[in-house]
Every structure is written in C-alpha cells, then in structure tokens.
Protein backbone atom coordinates (compact mmCIF):
# COMPACT_ATOMS: atom_id res chain seq x y z
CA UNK A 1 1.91 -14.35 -12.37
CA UNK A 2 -1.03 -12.43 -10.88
CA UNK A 3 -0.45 -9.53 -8.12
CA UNK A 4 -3.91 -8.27 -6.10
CA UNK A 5 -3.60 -4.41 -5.34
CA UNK A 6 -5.90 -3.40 -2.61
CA UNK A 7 -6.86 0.11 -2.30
CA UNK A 8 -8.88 2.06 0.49
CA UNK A 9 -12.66 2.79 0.94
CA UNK A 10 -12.19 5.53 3.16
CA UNK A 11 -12.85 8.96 2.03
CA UNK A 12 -12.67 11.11 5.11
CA UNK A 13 -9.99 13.03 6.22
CA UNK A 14 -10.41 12.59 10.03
CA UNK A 15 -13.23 15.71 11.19
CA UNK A 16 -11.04 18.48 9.07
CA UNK A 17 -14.45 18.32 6.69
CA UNK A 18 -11.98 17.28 3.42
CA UNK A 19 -11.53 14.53 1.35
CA UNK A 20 -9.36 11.49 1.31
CA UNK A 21 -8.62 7.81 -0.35
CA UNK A 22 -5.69 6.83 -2.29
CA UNK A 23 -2.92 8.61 -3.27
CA UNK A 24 -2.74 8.09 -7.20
CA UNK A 25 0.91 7.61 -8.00
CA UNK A 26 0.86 4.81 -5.42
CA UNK A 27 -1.30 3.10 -7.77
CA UNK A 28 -0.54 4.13 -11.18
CA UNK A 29 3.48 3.57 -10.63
CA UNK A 30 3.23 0.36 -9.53
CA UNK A 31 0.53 -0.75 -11.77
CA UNK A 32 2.33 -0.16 -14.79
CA UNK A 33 5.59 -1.87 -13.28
CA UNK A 34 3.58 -4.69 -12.89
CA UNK A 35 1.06 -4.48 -15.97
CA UNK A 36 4.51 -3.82 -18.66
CA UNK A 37 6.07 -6.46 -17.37
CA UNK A 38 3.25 -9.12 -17.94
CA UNK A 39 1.92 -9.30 -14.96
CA UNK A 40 -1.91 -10.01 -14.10
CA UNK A 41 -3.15 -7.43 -11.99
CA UNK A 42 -7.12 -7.14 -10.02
CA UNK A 43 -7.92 -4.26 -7.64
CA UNK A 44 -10.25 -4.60 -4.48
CA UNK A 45 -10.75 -2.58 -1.94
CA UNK A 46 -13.07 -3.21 1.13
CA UNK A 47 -16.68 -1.84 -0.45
CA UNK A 48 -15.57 -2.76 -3.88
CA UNK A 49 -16.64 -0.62 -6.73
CA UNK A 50 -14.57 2.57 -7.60
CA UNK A 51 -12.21 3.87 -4.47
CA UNK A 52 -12.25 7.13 -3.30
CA UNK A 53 -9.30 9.13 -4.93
CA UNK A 54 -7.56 11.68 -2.47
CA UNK A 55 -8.00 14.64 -4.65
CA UNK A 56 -4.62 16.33 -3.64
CA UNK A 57 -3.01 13.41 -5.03
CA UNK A 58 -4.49 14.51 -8.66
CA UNK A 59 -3.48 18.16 -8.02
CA UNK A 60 -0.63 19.17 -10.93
CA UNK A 61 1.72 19.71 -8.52
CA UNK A 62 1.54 16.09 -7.90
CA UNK A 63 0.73 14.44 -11.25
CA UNK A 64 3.75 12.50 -12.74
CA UNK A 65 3.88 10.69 -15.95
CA UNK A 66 2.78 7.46 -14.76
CA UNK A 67 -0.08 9.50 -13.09
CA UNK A 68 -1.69 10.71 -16.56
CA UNK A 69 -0.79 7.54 -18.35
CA UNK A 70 -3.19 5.87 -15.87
CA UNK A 71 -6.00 8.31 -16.55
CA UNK A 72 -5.85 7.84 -20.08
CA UNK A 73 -5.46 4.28 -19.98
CA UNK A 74 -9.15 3.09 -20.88
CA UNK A 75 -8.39 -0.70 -19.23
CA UNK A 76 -6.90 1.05 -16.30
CA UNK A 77 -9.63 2.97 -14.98
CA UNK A 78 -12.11 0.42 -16.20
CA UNK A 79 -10.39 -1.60 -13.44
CA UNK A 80 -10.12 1.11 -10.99
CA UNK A 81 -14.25 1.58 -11.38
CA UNK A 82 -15.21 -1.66 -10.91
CA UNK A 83 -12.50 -3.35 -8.20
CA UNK A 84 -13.63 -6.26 -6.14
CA UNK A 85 -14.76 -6.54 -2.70
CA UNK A 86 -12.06 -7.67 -0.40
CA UNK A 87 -14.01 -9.92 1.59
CA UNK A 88 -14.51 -11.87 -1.62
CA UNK A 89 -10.72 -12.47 -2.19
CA UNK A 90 -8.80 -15.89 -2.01
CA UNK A 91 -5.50 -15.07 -1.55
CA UNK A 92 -4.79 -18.57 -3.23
CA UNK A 93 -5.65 -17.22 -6.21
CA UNK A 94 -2.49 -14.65 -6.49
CA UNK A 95 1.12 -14.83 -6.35
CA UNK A 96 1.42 -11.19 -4.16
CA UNK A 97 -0.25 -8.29 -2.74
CA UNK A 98 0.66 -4.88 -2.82
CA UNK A 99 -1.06 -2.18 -1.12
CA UNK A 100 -0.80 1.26 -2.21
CA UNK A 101 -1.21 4.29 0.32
CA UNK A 102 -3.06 7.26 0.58
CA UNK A 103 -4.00 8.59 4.33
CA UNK A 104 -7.72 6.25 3.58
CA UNK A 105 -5.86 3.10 4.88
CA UNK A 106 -4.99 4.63 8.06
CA UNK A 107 -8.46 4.16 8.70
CA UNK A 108 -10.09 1.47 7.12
CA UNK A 109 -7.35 -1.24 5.89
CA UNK A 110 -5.85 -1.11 9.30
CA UNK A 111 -8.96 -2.35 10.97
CA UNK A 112 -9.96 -4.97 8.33
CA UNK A 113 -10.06 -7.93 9.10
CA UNK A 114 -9.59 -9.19 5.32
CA UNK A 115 -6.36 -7.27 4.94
CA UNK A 116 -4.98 -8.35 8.02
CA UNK A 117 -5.93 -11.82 7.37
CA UNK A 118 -4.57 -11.82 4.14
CA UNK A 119 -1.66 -10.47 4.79
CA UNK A 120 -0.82 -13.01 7.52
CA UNK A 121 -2.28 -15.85 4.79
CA UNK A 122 0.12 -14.91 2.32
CA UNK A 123 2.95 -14.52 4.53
CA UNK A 124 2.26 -17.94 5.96
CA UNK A 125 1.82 -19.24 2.31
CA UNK A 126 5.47 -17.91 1.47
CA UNK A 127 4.09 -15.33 -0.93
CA UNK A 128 5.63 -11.44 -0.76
CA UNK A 129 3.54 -8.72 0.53
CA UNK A 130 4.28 -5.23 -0.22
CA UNK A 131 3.20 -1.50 1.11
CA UNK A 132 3.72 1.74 0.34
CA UNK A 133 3.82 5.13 2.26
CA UNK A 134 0.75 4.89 4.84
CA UNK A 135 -0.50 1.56 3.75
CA UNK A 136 2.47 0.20 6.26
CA UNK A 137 0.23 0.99 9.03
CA UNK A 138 -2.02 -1.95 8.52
CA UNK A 139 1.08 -3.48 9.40
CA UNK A 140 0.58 -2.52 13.19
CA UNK A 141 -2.64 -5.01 13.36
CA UNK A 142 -1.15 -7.70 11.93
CA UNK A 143 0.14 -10.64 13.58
CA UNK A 144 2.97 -13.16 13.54
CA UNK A 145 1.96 -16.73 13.80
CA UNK A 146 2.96 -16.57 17.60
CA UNK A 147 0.52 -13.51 17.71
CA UNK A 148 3.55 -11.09 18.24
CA UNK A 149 3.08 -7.80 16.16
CA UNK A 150 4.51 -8.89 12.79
CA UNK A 151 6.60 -5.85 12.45
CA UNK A 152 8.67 -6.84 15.82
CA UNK A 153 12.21 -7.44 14.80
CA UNK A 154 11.58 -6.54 11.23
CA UNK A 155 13.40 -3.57 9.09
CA UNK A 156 10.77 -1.32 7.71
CA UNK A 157 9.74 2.02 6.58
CA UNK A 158 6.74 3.90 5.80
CA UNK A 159 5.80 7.19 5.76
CA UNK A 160 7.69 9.22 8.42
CA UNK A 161 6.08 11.59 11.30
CA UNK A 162 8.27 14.39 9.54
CA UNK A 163 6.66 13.98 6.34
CA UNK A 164 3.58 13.77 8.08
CA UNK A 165 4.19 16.75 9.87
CA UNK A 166 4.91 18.84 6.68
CA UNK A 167 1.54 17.56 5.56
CA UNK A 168 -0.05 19.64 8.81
CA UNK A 169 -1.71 16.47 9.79
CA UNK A 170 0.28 15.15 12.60
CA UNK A 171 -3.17 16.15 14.95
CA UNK A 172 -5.23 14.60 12.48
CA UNK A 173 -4.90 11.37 11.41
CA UNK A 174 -5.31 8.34 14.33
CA UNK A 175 -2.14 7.47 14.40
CA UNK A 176 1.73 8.31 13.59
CA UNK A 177 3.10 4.73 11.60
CA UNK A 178 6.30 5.39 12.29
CA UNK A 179 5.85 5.78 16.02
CA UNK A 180 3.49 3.06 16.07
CA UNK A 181 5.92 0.21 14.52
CA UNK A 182 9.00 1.09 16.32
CA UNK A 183 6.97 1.11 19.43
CA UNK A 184 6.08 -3.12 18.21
CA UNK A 185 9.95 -3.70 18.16
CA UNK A 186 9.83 -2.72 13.81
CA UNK A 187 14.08 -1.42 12.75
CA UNK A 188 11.95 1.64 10.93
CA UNK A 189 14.96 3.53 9.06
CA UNK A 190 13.73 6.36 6.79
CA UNK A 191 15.74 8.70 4.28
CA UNK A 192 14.69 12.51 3.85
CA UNK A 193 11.58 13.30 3.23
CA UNK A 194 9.87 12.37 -0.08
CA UNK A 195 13.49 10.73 -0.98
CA UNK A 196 13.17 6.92 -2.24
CA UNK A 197 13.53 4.15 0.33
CA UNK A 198 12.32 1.26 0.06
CA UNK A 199 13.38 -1.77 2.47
CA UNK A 200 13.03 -5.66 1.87
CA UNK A 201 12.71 -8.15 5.11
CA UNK A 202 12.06 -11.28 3.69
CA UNK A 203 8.77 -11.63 2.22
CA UNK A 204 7.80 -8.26 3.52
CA UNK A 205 8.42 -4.89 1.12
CA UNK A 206 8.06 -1.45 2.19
CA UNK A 207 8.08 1.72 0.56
CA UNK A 208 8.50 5.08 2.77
CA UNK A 209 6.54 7.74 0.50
CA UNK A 210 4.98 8.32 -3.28
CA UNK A 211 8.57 8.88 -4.75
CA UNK A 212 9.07 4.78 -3.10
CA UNK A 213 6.08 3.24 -4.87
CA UNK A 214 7.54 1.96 -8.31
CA UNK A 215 10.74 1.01 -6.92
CA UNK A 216 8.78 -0.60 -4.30
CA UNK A 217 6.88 -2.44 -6.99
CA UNK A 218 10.03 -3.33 -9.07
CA UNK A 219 11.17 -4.78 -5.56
CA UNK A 220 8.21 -7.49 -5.61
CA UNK A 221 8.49 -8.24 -8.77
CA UNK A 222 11.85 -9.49 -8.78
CA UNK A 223 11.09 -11.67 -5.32
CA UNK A 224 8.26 -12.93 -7.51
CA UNK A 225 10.72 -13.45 -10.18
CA UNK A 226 13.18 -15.23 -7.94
CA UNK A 227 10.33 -17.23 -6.78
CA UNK A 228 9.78 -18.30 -10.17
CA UNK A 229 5.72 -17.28 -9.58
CA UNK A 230 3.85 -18.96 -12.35
C-alpha cells in the first residue's frame, strides 16, 4: 500500500511581510498513522526539495506529540528535505493521496495544475483522496468528469471562516474555503472551532482543522483497507 502526501511550496503569507507553508501536525499526524501501520509513504510538493514550514505551526503552543516525534525521526525529515516534484508524479504508482494544510496551499496547490489533475486522476481511477484544514480549497478548482465543480452535491468540511477569522486573516488570504465550496453546491457542515470533524463522501475525505488530521488519516486508511489496496 503506498499513500503520496503532497505538501505546499508557498511560503508567503499574502503582503502581511510573514511567513507561511505547511502546518506541521497536518503532516506529522497523519504520517505516522500511515507510516505505523505499514504503509509506504513519498512526499512532493510542487518545487520539490524541502517545503516551507509555517513557523507558527512549530510554535510550543502548537507542538503535539506527534509533532516532536516527527522532528526527531531521522527518516522523517530525511523525507521531508528531499520530497519530489509534483509534476514528476504518476498517480498510478499509489494507492491514495492525502494533502495536508497549512494556509501555503491556498495559494499554490489550488492553482496547480498537477494537483488538480491528480486529484481528478485518482478519483476517476477509484482511488480515495483526502484533505485536511485549508488543503480542501484545491478542491474549488477541481472538476467532475462533466466539468461541474467536484465539490457540487458533495458533504465536506475544511477549515471554517470562523476559525479563520480567529486567525485575523479573514482580509488576508485569497479566499474563504468555506464560502467558496458552498457557493459550488459542496453540504460544508463544520463543528466548533478546532473540534474534530472529519467527513467521508465516497472516495473523497475531509478534515476541518489540525485537531482533524489523524483521524482524517485513519479515515483513508481504512477505505484503503476496505479496498483491499495492495
């Protein structure tokens, strides 16, 4: 069984002069929900080579267990350093994807064209596709087979204008997800902020904050599991 995780490249937060990228739990959660339970796991991103870590994601407030396991974990951040380029991906070569957030993706992920491809290529392929807390915003580019917004008629989440909005960066980032998806026909529900939520539509998984991201990986594993994924 092999999952791809695809991180962001983007390390801007909008013209506020700060950094961005990934949010860390979103990646070490789920990669150790995948990696204990035998699963092969490759990171890519779209320039390749180490992502850009959003550095309030590393603050102690927000460090958790799986967060420091993952720093210390020589394999782990060997990985992290050296991911592959996404245009370079086959998505016939994994079983899933699963795309962790971060405010980067709002960005970059949404507009490429090898994440939206690949996640209407896996989709099409009958493989589950899963994204957590902003990464659901790449989402909003990508398209049904009868070129409808994939999210119409779909139950959702992601992270919520509310939880943006105690972030202070409502005016800052280019769009608002959850506006965005309900305005493409998505069912969006959402619990209270940071809470876990997590909702499954099919082959589609998504996770509505950090708190979401290993139960949103636990979620794809068992559809892999059910799917009997080699």
């Amino acid at each position: 069984m092999k999952v791809l995780m695809i991180l962001t490249s983007h390390d801007q937060l909008g013209n506020t002069g700060r950094k961005t990228g990934f949010w860390l739990e979103e990646l070490a959660a789920p990669y150790f929900v995948f990696r204990d339970a035998g699963v092969g796991i490759t990171l890519a991103s779209p320039k390749g080579g180490q992502p850009p870590l959003d550095p309030k994601s590393n603050e102690p407030a927000f460090q958790t267990e799986q967060t420091r396991r993952f720093e210390q974990d020589a394999a782990a951040t060997a990985a992290l350093a050296n991911t592959l380029r996404l245009s370079d991906i086959n998505q016939a070569d994994y079983d899933s994807v699963f795309f962790p957030g971060g405010h980067g993706p709002l960005w970059d992920l949404t507009n490429d064209r090898y994440a939206l491809a690949l996640i209407e290529d896996m989709l099409s392929a009958g493989k589950p596709v899963a994204l957590v807390c902003h990464a659901p915003g790449i989402l909003t580019n990508v398209k049904a087979p009868d070129r409808k917004p994939i999210a119409a008629g779909r139950a959702v989440t992601g992270f919520t204008d509310s939880e943006e909005e105690a972030m202070h960066l409502v005016e800052v980032v280019p769009y608002l997800l959850e506006d965005v998806l309900k305005e493409q026909g998505a069912k969006f529900s959402k619990t209270a902020d940071w809470g876990v939520h997590v909702v499954q539509d099919g082959l589609l998984i998504t996770g509505q904050n950090p708190a979401s991201s290993s139960q949103a990986a636990k979620t794809l594993l068992i559809a892999l599991q059910r799917q009997g994924a080699a």
